[in-house]
C-alpha atoms as a PDB file:
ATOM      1  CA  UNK A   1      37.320 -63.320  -2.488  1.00  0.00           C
ATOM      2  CA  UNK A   2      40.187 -64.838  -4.830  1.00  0.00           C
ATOM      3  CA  UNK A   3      43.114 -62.439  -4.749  1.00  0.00           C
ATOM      4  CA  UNK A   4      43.451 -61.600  -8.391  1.00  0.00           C
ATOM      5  CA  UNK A   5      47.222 -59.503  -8.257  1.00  0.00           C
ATOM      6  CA  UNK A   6      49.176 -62.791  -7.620  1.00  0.00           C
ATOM      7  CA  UNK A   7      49.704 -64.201 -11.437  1.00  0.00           C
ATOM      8  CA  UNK A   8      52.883 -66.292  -9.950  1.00  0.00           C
ATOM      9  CA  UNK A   9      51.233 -67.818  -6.911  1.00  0.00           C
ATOM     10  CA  UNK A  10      47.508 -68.977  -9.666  1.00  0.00           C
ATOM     11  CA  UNK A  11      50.704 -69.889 -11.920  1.00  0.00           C
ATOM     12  CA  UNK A  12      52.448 -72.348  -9.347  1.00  0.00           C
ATOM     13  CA  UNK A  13      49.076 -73.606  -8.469  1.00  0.00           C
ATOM     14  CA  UNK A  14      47.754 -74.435 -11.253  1.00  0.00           C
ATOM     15  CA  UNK A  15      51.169 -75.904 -12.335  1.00  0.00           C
ATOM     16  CA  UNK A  16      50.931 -78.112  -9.139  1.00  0.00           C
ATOM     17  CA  UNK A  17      47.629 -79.130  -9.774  1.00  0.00           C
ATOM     18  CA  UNK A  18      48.355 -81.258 -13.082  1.00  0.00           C
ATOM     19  CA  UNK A  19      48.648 -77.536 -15.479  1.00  0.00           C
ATOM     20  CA  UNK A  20      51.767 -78.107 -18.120  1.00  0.00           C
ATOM     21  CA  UNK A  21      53.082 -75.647 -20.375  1.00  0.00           C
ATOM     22  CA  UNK A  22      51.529 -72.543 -18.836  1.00  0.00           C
ATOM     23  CA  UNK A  23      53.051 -69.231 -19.033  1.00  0.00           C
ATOM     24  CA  UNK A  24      53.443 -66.031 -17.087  1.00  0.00           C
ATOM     25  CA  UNK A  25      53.184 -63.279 -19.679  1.00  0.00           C
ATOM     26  CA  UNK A  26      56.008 -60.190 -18.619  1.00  0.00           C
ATOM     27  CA  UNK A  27      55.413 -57.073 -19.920  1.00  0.00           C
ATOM     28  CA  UNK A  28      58.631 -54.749 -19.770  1.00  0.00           C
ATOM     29  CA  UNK A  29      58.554 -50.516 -20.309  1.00  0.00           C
ATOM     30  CA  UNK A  30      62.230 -51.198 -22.403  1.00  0.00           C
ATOM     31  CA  UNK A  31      61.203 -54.061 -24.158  1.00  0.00           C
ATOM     32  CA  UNK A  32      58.000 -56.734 -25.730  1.00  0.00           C
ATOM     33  CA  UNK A  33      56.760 -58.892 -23.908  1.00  0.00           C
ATOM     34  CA  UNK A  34      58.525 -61.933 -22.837  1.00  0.00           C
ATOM     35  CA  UNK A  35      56.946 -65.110 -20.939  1.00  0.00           C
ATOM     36  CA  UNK A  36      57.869 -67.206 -17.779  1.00  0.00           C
ATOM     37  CA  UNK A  37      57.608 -71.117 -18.274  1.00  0.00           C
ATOM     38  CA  UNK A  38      55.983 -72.178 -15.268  1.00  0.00           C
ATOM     39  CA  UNK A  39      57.706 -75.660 -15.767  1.00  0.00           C
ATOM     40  CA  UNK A  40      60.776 -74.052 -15.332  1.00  0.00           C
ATOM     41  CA  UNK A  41      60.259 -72.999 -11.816  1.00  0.00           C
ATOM     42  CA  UNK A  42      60.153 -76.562 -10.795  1.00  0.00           C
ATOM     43  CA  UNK A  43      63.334 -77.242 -12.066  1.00  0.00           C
ATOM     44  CA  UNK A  44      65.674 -80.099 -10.484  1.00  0.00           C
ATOM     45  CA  UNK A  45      69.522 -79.436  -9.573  1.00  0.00           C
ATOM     46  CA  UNK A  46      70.550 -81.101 -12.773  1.00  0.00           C
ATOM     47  CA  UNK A  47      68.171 -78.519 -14.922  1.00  0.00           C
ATOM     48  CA  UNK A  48      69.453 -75.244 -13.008  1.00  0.00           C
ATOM     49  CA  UNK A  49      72.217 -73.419 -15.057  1.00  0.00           C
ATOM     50  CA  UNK A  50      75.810 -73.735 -13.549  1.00  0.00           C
ATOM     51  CA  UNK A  51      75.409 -70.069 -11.809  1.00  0.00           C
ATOM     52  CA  UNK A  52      72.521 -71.333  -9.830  1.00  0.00           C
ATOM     53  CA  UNK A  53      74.278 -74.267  -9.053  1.00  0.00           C
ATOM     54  CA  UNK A  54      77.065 -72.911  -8.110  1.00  0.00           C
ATOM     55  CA  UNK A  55      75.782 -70.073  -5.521  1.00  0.00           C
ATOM     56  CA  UNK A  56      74.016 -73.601  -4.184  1.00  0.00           C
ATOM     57  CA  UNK A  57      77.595 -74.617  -3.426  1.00  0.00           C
ATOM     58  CA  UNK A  58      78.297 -71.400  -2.180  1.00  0.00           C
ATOM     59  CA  UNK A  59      75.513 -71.052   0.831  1.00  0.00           C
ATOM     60  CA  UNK A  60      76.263 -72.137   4.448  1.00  0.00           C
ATOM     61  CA  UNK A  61      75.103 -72.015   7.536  1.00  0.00           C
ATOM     62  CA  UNK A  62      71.595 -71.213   7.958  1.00  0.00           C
ATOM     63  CA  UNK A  63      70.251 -70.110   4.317  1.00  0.00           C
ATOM     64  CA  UNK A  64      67.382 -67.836   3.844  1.00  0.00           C
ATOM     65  CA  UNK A  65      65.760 -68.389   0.039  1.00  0.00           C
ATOM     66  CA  UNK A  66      64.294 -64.525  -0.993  1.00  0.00           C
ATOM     67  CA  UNK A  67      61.710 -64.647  -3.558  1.00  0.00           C
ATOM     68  CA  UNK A  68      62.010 -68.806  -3.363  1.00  0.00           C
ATOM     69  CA  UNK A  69      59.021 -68.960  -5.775  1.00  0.00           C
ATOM     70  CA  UNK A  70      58.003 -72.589  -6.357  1.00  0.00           C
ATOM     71  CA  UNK A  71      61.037 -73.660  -3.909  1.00  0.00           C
ATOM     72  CA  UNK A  72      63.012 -75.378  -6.048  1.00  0.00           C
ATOM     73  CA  UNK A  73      66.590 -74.108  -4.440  1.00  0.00           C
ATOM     74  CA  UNK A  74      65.368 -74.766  -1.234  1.00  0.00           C
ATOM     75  CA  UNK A  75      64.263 -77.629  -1.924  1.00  0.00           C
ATOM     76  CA  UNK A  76      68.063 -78.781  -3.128  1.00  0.00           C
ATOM     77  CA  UNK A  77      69.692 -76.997  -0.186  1.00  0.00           C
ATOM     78  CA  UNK A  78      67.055 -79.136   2.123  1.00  0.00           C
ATOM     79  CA  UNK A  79      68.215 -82.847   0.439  1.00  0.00           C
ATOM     80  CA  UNK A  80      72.088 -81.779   1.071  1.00  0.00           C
ATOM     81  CA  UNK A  81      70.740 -80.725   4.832  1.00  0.00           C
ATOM     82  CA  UNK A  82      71.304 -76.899   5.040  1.00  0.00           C
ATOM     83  CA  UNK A  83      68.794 -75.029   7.516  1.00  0.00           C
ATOM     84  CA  UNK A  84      66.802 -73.270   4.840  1.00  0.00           C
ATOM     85  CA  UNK A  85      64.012 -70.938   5.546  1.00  0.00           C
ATOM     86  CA  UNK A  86      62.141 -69.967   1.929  1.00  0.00           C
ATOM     87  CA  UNK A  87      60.771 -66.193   1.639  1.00  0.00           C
ATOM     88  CA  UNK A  88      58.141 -65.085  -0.808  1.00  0.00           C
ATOM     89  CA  UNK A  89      55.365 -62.533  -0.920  1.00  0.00           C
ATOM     90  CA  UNK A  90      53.406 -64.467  -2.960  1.00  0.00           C
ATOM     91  CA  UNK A  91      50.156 -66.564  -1.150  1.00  0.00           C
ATOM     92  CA  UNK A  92      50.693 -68.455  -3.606  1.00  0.00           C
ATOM     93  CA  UNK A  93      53.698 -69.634  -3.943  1.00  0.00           C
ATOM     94  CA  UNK A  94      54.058 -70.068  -0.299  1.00  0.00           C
ATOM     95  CA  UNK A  95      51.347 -72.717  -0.055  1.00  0.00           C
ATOM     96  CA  UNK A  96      53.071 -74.487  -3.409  1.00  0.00           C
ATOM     97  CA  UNK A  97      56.191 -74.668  -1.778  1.00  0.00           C
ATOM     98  CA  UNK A  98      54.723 -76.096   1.183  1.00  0.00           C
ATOM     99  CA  UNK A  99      52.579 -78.129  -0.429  1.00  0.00           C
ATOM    100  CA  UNK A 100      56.364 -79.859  -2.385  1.00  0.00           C
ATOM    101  CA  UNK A 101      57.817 -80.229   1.130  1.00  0.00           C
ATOM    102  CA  UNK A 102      59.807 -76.877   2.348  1.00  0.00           C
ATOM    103  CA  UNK A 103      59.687 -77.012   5.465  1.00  0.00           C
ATOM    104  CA  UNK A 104      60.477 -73.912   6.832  1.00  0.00           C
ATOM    105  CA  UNK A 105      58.169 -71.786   4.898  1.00  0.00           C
ATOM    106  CA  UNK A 106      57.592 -67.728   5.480  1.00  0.00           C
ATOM    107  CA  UNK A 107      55.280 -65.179   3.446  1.00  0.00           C
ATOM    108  CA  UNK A 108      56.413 -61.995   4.145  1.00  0.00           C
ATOM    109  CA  UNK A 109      57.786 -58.525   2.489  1.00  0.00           C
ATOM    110  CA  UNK A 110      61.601 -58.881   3.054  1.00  0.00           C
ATOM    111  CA  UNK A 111      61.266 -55.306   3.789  1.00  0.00           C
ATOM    112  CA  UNK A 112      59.089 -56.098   6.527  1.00  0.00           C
ATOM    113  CA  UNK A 113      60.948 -59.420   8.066  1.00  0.00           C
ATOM    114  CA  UNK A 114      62.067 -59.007  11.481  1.00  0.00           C
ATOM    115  CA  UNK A 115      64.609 -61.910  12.683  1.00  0.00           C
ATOM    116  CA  UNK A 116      66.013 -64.562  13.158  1.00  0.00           C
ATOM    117  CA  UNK A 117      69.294 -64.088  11.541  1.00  0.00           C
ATOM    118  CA  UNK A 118      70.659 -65.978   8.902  1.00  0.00           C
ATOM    119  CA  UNK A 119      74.085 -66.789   7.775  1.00  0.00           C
ATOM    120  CA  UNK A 120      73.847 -66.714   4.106  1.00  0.00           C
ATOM    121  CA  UNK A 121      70.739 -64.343   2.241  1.00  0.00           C
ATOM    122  CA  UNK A 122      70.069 -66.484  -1.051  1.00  0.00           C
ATOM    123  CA  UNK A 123      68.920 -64.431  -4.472  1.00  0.00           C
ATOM    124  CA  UNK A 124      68.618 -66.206  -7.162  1.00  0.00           C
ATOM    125  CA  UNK A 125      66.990 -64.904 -10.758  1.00  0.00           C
ATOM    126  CA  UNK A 126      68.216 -61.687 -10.704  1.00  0.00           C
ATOM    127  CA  UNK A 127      66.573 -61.829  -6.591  1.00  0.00           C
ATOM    128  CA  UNK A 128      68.201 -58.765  -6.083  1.00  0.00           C
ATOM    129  CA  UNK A 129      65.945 -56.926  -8.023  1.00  0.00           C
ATOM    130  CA  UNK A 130      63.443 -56.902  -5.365  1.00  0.00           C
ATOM    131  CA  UNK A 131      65.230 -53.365  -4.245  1.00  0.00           C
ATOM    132  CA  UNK A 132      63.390 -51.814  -7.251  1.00  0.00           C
ATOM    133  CA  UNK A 133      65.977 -49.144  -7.742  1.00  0.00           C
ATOM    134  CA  UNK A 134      69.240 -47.739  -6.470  1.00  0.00           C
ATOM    135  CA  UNK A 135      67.927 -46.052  -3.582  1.00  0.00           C
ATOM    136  CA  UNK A 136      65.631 -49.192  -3.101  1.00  0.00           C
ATOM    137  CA  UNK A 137      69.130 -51.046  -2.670  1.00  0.00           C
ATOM    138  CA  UNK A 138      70.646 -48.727  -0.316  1.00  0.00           C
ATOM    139  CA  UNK A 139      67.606 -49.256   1.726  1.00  0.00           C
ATOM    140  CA  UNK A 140      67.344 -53.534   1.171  1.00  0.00           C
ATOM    141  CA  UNK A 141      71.205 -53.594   2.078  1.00  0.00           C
ATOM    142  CA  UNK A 142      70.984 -51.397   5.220  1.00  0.00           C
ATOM    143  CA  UNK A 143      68.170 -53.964   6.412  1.00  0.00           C
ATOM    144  CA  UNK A 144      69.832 -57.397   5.316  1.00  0.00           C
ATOM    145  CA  UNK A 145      72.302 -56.974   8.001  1.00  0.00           C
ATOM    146  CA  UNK A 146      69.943 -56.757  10.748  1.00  0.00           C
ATOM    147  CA  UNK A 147      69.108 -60.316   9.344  1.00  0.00           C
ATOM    148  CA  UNK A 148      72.398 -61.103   8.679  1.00  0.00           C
ATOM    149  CA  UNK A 149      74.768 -62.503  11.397  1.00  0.00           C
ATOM    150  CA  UNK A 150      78.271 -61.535  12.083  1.00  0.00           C
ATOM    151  CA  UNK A 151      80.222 -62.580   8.845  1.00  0.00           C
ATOM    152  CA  UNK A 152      77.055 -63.217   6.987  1.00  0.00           C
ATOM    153  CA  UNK A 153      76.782 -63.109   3.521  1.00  0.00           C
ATOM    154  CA  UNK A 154      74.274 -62.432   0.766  1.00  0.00           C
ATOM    155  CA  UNK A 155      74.730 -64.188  -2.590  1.00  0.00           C
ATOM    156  CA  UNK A 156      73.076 -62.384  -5.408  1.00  0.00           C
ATOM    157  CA  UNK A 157      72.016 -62.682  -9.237  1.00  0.00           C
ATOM    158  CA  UNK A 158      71.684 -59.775 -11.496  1.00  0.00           C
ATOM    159  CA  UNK A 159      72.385 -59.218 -15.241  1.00  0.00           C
ATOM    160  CA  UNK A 160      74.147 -55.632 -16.735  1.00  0.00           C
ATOM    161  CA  UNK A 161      71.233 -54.895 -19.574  1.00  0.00           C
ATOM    162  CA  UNK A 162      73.096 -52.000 -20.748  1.00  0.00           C
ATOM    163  CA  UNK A 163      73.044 -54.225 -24.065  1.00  0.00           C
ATOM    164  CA  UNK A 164      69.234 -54.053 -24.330  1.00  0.00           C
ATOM    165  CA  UNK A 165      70.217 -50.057 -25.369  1.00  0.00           C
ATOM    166  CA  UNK A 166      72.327 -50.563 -28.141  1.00  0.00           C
ATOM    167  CA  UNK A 167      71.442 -50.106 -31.656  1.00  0.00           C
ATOM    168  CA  UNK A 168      72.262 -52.095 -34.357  1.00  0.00           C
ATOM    169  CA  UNK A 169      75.860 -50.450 -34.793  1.00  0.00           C
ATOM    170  CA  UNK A 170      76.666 -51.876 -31.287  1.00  0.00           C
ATOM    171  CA  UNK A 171      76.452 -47.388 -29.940  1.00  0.00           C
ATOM    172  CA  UNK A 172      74.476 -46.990 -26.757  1.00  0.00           C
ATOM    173  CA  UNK A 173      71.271 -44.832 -26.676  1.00  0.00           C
ATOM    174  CA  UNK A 174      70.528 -43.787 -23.139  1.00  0.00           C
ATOM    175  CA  UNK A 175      67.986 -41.243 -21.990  1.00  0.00           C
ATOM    176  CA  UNK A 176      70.458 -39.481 -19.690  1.00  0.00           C
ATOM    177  CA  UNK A 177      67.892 -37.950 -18.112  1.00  0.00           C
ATOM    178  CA  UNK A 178      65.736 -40.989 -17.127  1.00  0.00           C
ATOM    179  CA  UNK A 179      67.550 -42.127 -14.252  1.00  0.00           C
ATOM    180  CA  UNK A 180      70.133 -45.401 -13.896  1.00  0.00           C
ATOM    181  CA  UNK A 181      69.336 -47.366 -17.137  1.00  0.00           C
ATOM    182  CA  UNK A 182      69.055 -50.933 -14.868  1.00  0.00           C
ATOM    183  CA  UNK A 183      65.759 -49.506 -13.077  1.00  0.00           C
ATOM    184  CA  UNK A 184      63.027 -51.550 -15.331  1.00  0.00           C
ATOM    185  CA  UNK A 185      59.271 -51.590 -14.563  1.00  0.00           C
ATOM    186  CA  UNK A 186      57.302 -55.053 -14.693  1.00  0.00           C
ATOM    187  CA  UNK A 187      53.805 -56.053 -15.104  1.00  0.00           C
ATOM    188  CA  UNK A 188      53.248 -59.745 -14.835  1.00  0.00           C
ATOM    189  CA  UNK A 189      50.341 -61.644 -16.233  1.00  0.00           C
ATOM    190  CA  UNK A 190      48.462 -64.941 -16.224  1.00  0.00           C
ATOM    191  CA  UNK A 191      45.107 -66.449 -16.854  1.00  0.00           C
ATOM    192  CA  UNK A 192      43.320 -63.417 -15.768  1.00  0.00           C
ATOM    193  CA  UNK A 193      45.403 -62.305 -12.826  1.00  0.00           C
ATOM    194  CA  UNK A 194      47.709 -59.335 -12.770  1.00  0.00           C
ATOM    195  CA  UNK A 195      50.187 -58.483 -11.012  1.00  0.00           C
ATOM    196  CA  UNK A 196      50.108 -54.087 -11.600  1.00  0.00           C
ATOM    197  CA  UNK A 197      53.349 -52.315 -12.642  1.00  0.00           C
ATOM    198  CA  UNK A 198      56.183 -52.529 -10.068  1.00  0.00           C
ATOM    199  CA  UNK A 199      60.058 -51.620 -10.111  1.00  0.00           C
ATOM    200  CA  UNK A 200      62.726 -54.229 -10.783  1.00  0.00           C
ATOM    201  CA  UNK A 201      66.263 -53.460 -10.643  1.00  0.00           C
ATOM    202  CA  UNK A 202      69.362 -54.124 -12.565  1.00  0.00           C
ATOM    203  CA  UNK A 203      72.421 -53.540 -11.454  1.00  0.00           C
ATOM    204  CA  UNK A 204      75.777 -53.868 -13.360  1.00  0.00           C
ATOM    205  CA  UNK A 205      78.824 -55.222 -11.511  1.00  0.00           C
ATOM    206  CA  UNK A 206      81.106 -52.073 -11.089  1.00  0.00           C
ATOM    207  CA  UNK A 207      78.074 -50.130  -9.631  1.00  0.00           C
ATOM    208  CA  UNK A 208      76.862 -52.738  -7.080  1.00  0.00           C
ATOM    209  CA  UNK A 209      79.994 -52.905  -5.869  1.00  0.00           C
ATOM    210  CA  UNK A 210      79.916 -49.287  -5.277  1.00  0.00           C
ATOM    211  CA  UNK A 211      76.492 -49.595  -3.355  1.00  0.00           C
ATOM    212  CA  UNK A 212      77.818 -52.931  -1.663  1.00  0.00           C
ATOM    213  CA  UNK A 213      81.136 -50.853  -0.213  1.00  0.00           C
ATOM    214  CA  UNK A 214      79.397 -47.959   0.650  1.00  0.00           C
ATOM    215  CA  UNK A 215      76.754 -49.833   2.816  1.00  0.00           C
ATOM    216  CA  UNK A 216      79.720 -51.575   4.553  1.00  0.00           C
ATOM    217  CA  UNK A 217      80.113 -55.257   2.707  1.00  0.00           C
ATOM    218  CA  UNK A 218      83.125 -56.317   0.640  1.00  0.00           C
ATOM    219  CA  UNK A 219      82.160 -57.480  -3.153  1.00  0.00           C
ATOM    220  CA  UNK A 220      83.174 -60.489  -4.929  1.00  0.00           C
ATOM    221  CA  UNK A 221      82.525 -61.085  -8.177  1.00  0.00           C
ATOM    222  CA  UNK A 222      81.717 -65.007  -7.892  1.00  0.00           C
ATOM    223  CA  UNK A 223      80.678 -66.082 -11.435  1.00  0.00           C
ATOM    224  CA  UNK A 224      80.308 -64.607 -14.710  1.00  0.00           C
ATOM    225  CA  UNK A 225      77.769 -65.407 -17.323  1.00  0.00           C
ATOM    226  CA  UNK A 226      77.871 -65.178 -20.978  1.00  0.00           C
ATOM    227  CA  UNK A 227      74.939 -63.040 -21.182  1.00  0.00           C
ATOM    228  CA  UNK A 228      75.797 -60.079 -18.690  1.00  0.00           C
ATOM    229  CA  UNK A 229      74.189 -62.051 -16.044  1.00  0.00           C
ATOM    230  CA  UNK A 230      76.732 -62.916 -12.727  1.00  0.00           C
ATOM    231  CA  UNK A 231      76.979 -63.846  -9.012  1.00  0.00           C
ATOM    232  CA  UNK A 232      78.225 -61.569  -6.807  1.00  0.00           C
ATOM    233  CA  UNK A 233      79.134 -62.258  -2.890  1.00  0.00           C
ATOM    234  CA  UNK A 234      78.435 -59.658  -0.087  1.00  0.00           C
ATOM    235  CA  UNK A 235      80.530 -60.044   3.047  1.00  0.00           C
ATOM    236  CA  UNK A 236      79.874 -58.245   6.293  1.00  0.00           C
END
């Protein structure tokens, strides 16, 4: 029976199978919905934006991709010869990225991995909100080191959407009562598959670090974008 709660991985397949200018439909409880070009995912080094490009120059040792999608960064980090191992959930996506030549391909829960350790954890668009919230992220960052090794390091996108509450004389409107404003639910859909509602987090700068310190890493903020989105660097 098809599995019909994996709109990414029918995306990427289809997309692989000849499909152009298909999109994943994201629906957002702060704002309307946005889309996903599939196209995009299969991006080349010289179409990734200069964040993305840069944590690329950033990774060493052996990598592990989180949430690698249609494997396009692993895909880089395998032509410049970096042992790369790409994570994703999705059935889907794991058989596209096969399917373009990762060769070192896993489908797990990163929750759930167990071993080998890695040198550098790689999350790229906004990876990092896999943790789902800020207790999510205490929880993602205890487990990372057990796939960490000794001065690993996780390299991380996220975006501050604090902007996405401001009204139209620039004043913030926050439900103070409704928990850290970065902890967004998602549903994703496409051509008949759904994904269901899950938690995605955002996490502004000042308050990862907080999270990062606390859970025994040292933060560096590595690259700042124009749109509130960054890369941040998490030492052990």
């Amino acid at each position: 029976m098809e599995n019909r709660t994996d709109p990414m991985g029918a995306a990427l397949t289809d997309r692989l199978q000849g499909a152009a200018g298909a999109e994943i439909i994201v629906e957002s409880n702060i704002a309307d919905d946005d889309v996903i070009a599939v196209d995009y995912l299969f991006r080349n080094l010289n179409e990734m934006p200069e964040l993305e490009q840069l944590a690329l120059d950033e990774c060493r040792g052996a990598v592990l991709d989180v949430g690698a999608g249609a494997g396009s960064h692993s895909l880089e980090l395998q032509k410049r010869g970096v042992a790369v191992t790409a994570l994703d959930i999705s059935e889907g996506a794991v058989k596209t990225m096969a399917a373009r030549g990762v060769k070192h391909v896993v489908q797990e829960d990163i929750f759930k991995l167990q071993g080998p350790q890695f040198d550098t954890l790689l999350l790229l668009m906004n990876g990092i909100g896999i943790a789902g919230s800020l207790h999510g992220l205490t929880q993602l960052l205890q487990h990372a080191k057990k796939l960490l090794k000794p001065q690993g390091q996780i390299l991380l996108e996220s975006s501050d959407i604090l902007y996405m509450y401001e009204d139209e004389e620039g004043g913030v409107l926050l439900d103070l009562n409704a928990g850290y404003y970065g902890e967004v639910k998602y549903n994703m859909r496409y051509n008949g598959h759904e994904s269901g509602w899950f938690n995605w987090l955002f996490i502004d700068p000042a308050i990862l670090q907080d999270y990062a310190e606390a859970g025994g890493y040292t933060f560096e903020l590595v690259y700042e974008g124009e749109y509130g989105n960054y890369l941040a660097r998490l030492s052990l």
